[in-house]
Protein backbone atom coordinates (compact mmCIF):
# COMPACT_ATOMS: atom_id res chain seq x y z
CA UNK A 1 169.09 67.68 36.63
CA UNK A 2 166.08 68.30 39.25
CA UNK A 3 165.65 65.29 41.70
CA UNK A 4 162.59 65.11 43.86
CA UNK A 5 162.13 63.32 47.30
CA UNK A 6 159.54 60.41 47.79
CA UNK A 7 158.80 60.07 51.37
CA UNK A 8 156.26 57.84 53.68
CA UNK A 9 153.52 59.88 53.87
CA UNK A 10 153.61 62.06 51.55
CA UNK A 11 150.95 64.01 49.23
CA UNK A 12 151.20 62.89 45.58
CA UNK A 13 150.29 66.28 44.54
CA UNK A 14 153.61 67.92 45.69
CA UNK A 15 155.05 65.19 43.66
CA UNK A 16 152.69 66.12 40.97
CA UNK A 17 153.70 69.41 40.08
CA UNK A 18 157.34 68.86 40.28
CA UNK A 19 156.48 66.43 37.79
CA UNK A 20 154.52 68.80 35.42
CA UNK A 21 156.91 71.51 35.19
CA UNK A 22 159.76 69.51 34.74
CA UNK A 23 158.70 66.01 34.15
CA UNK A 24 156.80 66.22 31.20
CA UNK A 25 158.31 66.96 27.58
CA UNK A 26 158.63 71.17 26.82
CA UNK A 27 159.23 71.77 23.40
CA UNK A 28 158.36 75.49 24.48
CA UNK A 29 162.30 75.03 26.33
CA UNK A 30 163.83 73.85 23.48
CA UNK A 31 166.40 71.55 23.69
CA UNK A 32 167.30 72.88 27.52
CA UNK A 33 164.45 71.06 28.82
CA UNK A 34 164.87 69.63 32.45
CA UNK A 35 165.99 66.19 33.44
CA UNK A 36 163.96 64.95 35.95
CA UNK A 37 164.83 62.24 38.64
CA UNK A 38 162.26 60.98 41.31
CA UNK A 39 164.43 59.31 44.26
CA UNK A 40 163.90 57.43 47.41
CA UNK A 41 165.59 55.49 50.07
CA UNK A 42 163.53 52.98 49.29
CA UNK A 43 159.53 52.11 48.41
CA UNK A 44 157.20 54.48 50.25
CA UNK A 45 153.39 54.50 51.02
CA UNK A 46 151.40 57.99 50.40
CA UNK A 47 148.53 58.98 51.41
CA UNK A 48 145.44 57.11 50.33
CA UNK A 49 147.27 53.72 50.53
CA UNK A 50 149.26 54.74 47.19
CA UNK A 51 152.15 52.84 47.05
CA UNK A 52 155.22 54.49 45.27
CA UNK A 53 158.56 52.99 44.25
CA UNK A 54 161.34 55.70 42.91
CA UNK A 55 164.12 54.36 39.93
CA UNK A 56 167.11 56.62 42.18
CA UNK A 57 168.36 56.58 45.62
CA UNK A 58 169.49 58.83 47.51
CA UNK A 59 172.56 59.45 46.54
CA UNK A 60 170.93 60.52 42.76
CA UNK A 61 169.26 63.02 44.78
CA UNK A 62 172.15 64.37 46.71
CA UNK A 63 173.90 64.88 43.18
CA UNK A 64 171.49 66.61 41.53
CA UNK A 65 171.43 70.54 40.52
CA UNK A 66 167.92 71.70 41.55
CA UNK A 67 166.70 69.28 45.02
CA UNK A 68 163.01 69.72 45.67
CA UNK A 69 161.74 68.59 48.76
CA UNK A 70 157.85 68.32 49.25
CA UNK A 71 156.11 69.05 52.43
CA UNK A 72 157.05 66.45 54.98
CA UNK A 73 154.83 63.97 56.18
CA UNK A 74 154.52 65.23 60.14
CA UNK A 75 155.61 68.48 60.87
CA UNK A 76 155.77 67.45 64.19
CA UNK A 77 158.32 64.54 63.62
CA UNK A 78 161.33 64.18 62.67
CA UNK A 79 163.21 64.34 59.48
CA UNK A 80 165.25 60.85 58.22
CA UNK A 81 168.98 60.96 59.04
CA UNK A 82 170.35 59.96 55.73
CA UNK A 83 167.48 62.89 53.75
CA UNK A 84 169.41 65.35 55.88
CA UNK A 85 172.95 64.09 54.61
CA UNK A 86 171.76 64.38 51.38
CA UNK A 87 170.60 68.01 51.79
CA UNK A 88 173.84 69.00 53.56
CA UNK A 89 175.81 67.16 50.93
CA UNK A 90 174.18 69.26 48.31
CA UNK A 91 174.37 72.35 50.01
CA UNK A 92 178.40 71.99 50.63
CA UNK A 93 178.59 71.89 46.91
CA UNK A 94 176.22 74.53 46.17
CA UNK A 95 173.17 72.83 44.69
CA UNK A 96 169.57 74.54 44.48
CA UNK A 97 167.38 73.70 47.37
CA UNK A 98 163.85 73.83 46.96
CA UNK A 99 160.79 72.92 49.11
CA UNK A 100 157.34 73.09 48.60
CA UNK A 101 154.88 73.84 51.54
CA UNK A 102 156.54 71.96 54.89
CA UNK A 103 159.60 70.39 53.17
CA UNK A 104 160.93 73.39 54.91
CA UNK A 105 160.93 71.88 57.94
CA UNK A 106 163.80 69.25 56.34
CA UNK A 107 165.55 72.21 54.43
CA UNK A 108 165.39 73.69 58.56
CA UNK A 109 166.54 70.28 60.56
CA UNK A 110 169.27 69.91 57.97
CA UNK A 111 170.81 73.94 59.38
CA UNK A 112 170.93 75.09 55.64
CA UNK A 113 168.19 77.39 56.28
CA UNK A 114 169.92 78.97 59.42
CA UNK A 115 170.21 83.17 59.08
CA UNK A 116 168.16 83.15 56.08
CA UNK A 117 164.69 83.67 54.58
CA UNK A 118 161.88 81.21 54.52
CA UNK A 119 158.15 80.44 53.22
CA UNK A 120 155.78 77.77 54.39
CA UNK A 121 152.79 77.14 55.01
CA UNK A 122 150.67 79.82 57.27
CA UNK A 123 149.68 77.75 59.56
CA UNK A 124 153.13 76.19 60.59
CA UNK A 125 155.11 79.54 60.33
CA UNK A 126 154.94 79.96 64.10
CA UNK A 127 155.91 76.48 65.23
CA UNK A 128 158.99 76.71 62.57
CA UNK A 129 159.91 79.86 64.04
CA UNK A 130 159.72 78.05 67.13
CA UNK A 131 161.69 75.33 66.51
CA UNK A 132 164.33 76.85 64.51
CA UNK A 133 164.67 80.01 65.92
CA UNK A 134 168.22 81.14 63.36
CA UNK A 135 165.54 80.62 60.10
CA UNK A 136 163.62 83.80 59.60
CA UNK A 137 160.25 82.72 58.65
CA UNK A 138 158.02 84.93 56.53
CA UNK A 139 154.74 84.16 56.90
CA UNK A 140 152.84 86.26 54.08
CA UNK A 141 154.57 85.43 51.29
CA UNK A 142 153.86 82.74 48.24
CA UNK A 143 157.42 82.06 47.75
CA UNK A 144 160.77 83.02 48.69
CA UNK A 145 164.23 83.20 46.28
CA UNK A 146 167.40 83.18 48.51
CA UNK A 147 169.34 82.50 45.48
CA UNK A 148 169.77 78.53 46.66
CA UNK A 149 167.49 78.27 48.90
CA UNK A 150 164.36 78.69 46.96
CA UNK A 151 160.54 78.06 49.66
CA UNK A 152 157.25 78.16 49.26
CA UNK A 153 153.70 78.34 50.90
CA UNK A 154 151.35 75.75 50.87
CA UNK A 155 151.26 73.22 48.26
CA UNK A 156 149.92 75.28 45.56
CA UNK A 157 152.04 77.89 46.34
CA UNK A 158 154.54 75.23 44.50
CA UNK A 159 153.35 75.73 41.20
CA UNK A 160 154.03 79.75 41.69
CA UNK A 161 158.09 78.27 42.74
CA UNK A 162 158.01 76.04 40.37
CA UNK A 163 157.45 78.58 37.14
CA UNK A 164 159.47 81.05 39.22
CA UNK A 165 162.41 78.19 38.29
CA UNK A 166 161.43 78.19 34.75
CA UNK A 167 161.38 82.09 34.42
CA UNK A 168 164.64 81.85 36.45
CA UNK A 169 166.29 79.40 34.18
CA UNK A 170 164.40 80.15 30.80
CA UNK A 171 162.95 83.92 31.01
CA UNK A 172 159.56 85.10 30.98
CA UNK A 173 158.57 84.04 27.94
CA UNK A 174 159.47 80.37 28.01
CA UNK A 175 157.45 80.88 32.02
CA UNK A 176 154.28 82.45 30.20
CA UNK A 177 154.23 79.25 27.79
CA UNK A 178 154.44 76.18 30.62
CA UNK A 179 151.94 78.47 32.79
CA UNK A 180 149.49 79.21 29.97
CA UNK A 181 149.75 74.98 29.05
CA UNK A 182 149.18 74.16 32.51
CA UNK A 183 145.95 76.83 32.42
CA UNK A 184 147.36 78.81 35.71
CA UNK A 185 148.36 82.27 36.02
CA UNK A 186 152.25 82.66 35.54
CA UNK A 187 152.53 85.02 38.78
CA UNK A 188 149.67 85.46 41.25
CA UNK A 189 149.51 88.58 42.88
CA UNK A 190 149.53 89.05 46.87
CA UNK A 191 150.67 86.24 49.58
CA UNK A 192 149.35 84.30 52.27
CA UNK A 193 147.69 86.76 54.52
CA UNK A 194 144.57 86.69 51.31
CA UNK A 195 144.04 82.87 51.97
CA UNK A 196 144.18 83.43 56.05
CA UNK A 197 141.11 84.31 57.58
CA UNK A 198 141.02 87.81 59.33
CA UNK A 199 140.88 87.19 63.49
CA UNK A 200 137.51 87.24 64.97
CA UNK A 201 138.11 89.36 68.09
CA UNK A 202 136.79 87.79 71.29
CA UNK A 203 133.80 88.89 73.24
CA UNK A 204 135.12 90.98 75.84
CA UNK A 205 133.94 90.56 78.99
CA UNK A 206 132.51 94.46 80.09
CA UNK A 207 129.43 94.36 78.88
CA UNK A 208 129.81 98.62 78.08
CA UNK A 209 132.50 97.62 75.77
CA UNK A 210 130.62 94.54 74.12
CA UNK A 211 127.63 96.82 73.78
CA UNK A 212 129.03 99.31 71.85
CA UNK A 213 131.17 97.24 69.53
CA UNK A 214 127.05 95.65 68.33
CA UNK A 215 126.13 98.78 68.07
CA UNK A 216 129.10 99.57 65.73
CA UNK A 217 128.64 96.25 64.17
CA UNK A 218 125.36 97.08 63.03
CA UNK A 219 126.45 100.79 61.84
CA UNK A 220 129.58 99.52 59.78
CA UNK A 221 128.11 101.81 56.23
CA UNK A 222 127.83 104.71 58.38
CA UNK A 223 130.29 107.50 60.09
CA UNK A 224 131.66 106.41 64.04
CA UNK A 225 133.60 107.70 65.77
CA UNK A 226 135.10 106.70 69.26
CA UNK A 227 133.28 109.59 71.21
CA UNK A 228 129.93 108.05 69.26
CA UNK A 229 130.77 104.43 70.60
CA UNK A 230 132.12 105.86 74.24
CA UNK A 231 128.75 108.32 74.57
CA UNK A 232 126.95 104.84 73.68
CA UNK A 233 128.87 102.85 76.37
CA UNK A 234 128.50 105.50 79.14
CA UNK A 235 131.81 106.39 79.11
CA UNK A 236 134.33 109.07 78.51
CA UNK A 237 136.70 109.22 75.86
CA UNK A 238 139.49 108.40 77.51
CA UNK A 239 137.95 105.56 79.84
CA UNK A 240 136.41 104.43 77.17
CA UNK A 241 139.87 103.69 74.56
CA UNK A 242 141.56 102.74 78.17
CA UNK A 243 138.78 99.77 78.69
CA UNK A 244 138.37 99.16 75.19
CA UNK A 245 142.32 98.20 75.20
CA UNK A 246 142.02 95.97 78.38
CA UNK A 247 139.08 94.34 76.67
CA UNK A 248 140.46 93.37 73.11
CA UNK A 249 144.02 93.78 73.03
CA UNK A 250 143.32 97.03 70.75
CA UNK A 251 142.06 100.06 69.80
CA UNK A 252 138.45 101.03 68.22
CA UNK A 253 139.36 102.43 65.25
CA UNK A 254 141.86 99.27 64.68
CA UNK A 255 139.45 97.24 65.73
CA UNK A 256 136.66 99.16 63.49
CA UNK A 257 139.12 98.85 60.48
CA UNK A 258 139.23 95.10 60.80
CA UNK A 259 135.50 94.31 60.93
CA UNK A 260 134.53 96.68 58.12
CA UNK A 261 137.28 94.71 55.84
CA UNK A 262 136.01 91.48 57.46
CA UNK A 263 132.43 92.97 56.12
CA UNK A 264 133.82 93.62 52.35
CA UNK A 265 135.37 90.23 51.78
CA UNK A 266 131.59 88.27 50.81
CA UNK A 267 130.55 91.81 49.11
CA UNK A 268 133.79 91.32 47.14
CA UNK A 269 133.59 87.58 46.50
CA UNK A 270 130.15 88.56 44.76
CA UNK A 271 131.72 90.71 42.12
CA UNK A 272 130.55 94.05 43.74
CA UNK A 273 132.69 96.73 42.37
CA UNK A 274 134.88 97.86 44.65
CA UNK A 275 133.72 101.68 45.23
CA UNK A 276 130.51 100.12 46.40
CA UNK A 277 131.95 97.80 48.22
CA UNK A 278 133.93 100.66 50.37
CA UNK A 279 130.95 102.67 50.54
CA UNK A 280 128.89 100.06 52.36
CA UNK A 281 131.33 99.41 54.54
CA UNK A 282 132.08 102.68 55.69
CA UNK A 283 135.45 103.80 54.17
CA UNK A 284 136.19 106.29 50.94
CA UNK A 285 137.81 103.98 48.20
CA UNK A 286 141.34 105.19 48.44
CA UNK A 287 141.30 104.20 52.05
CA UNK A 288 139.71 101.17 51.96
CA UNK A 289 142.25 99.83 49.12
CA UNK A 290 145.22 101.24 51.68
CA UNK A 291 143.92 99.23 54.06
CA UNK A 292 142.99 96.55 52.63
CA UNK A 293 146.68 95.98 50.78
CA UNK A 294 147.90 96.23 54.04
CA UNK A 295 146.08 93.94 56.07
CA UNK A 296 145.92 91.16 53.49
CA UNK A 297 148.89 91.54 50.72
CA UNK A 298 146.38 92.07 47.96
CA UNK A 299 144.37 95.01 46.42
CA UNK A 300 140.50 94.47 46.79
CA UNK A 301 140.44 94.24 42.94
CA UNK A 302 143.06 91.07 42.89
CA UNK A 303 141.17 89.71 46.11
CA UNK A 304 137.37 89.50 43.76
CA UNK A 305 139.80 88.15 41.01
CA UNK A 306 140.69 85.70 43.05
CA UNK A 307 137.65 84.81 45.18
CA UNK A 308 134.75 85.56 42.96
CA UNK A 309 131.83 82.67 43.63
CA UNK A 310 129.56 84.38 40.28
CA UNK A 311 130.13 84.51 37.10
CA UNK A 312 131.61 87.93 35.54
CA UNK A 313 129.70 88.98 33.20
């Protein structure tokens, strides 16, 4: 049985896909389809004014096999006494956890997820590593399988957990069928880091410094070098990576390396193939896709996949 949590507050999305995977009837699972049960304390209000009443209480929900919890409502608040009995209570007796985007933050309050691996969202990886400093929060990834403690990313990253399950459970195949009726991908490649923005360094305040990183800026197809941009600033080599460092936290060539993959990413989401691409920005392909893996979890290939605003033809 899989049991999912209504909360105040919540998105009915979350709820949404729990309900598609293992809501709706699967003749492609046979006759070990899931049993699904929605439960609540009580009624609860989501967003849009959407008023929600679950058949199950809490104690349905504690009892269950697979518990998912979707992203909680505030982040910043905290998590119902009697949700985090229920959690504990299924942990003692070794149910499947499972939370979607910030329901991590209830899987954290509750101490299951203490000494072990966790996804969420990107953007409140730091403040759970904050808070719960015993979780080990990974802050690239789509989804994470501790066995039963199952997390993932933001909310769509659920749908990627959520057929992970169903390969789990089912194998591939049975996966490949529920992903190819809900019209999705059944894996996606990468994590997070593709969906994050890269860092826009900030202006530095020696003007030498600023100065040269324009002038790189507006040479990113071309050959530099750090004497090139040190000769331009008026400074030695040396002086020049020392004040460089003291200005951005960095060094050129790191720095150089970001804004040339910060340049591909519209040339990619154009369809440009990806030689060009590294050519105008000023690396050799098998460089550019080393770098480019490694800065944002994806090749440059699955990133265009991904991203592409025209039409292939």
């Amino acid at each position: 049985m899989v049991a999912a949590l209504l909360y105040d507050g919540m998105s009915p999305f979350e709820l949404g896909i729990v309900s598609e995977v293992f809501g709706l009837p699967r003749p492609e699972l046979g006759a070990d389809r899931y049993e699904l049960r929605v439960c609540a304390a009580g009624p609860v209000r989501g967003l849009g004014g959407l008023t929600l009443a679950a058949e199950h209480d809490l104690a349905v929900f504690a009892a269950a096999d697979t518990l998912v919890l979707p992203g909680v409502s505030d982040v910043h608040g905290e998590v119902p006494g009697p949700v985090l009995d229920a959690v504990r209570q299924a942990h003692r007796r070794g149910a499947r956890l499972v939370s979607i985007c910030s329901g991590a933050f209830a899987l954290a309050a509750a101490g299951v997820l203490d000494g072990r691996r966790t996804a969420t969202h990107w953007r409140y990886a730091a403040l759970l590593a904050e808070r719960y400093p015993r979780v080990t929060v990974d802050a690239d990834v789509l989804y994470l399988d501790e066995g039963d403690l199952l997390t993932s990313a933001g909310s769509a990253a659920g749908i990627d957990l959520c057929l992970h399950l169903v390969r789990r459970d089912h194998g591939s195949e049975v996966a490949n069928e529920v992903a190819r009726r809900l019209v999705v991908p059944p894996h996606r490649d990468g994590g997070q880091a593709q969906f994050v923005q890269l860092p826009v360094a900030p202006e530095p305040e020696d003007r030498r410094i600023a100065a040269s990183m324009d002038h790189a800026l507006l040479r990113l197809g071309h050959p530099l070098t750090v004497d090139e941009l040190a000769r331009f600033a008026g400074m030695s080599r040396r002086s020049y990576l020392r004040h460089f460092r003291l200005s951005t936290g960095t060094t050129p060539i790191r720095w150089l390396t970001g804004q040339r993959l910060r340049a591909s990413l519209p040339l990619l989401e154009r369809g440009t193939p990806v030689e060009q691409v590294a050519v105008q920005v000023g690396l050799d392909p098998v460089t550019f896709r080393t770098h480019f893996r490694a800065q944002l979890s994806t090749s440059p290939s699955g990133y265009r996949r991904t991203f592409r605003t025209d039409s292939p033809a």
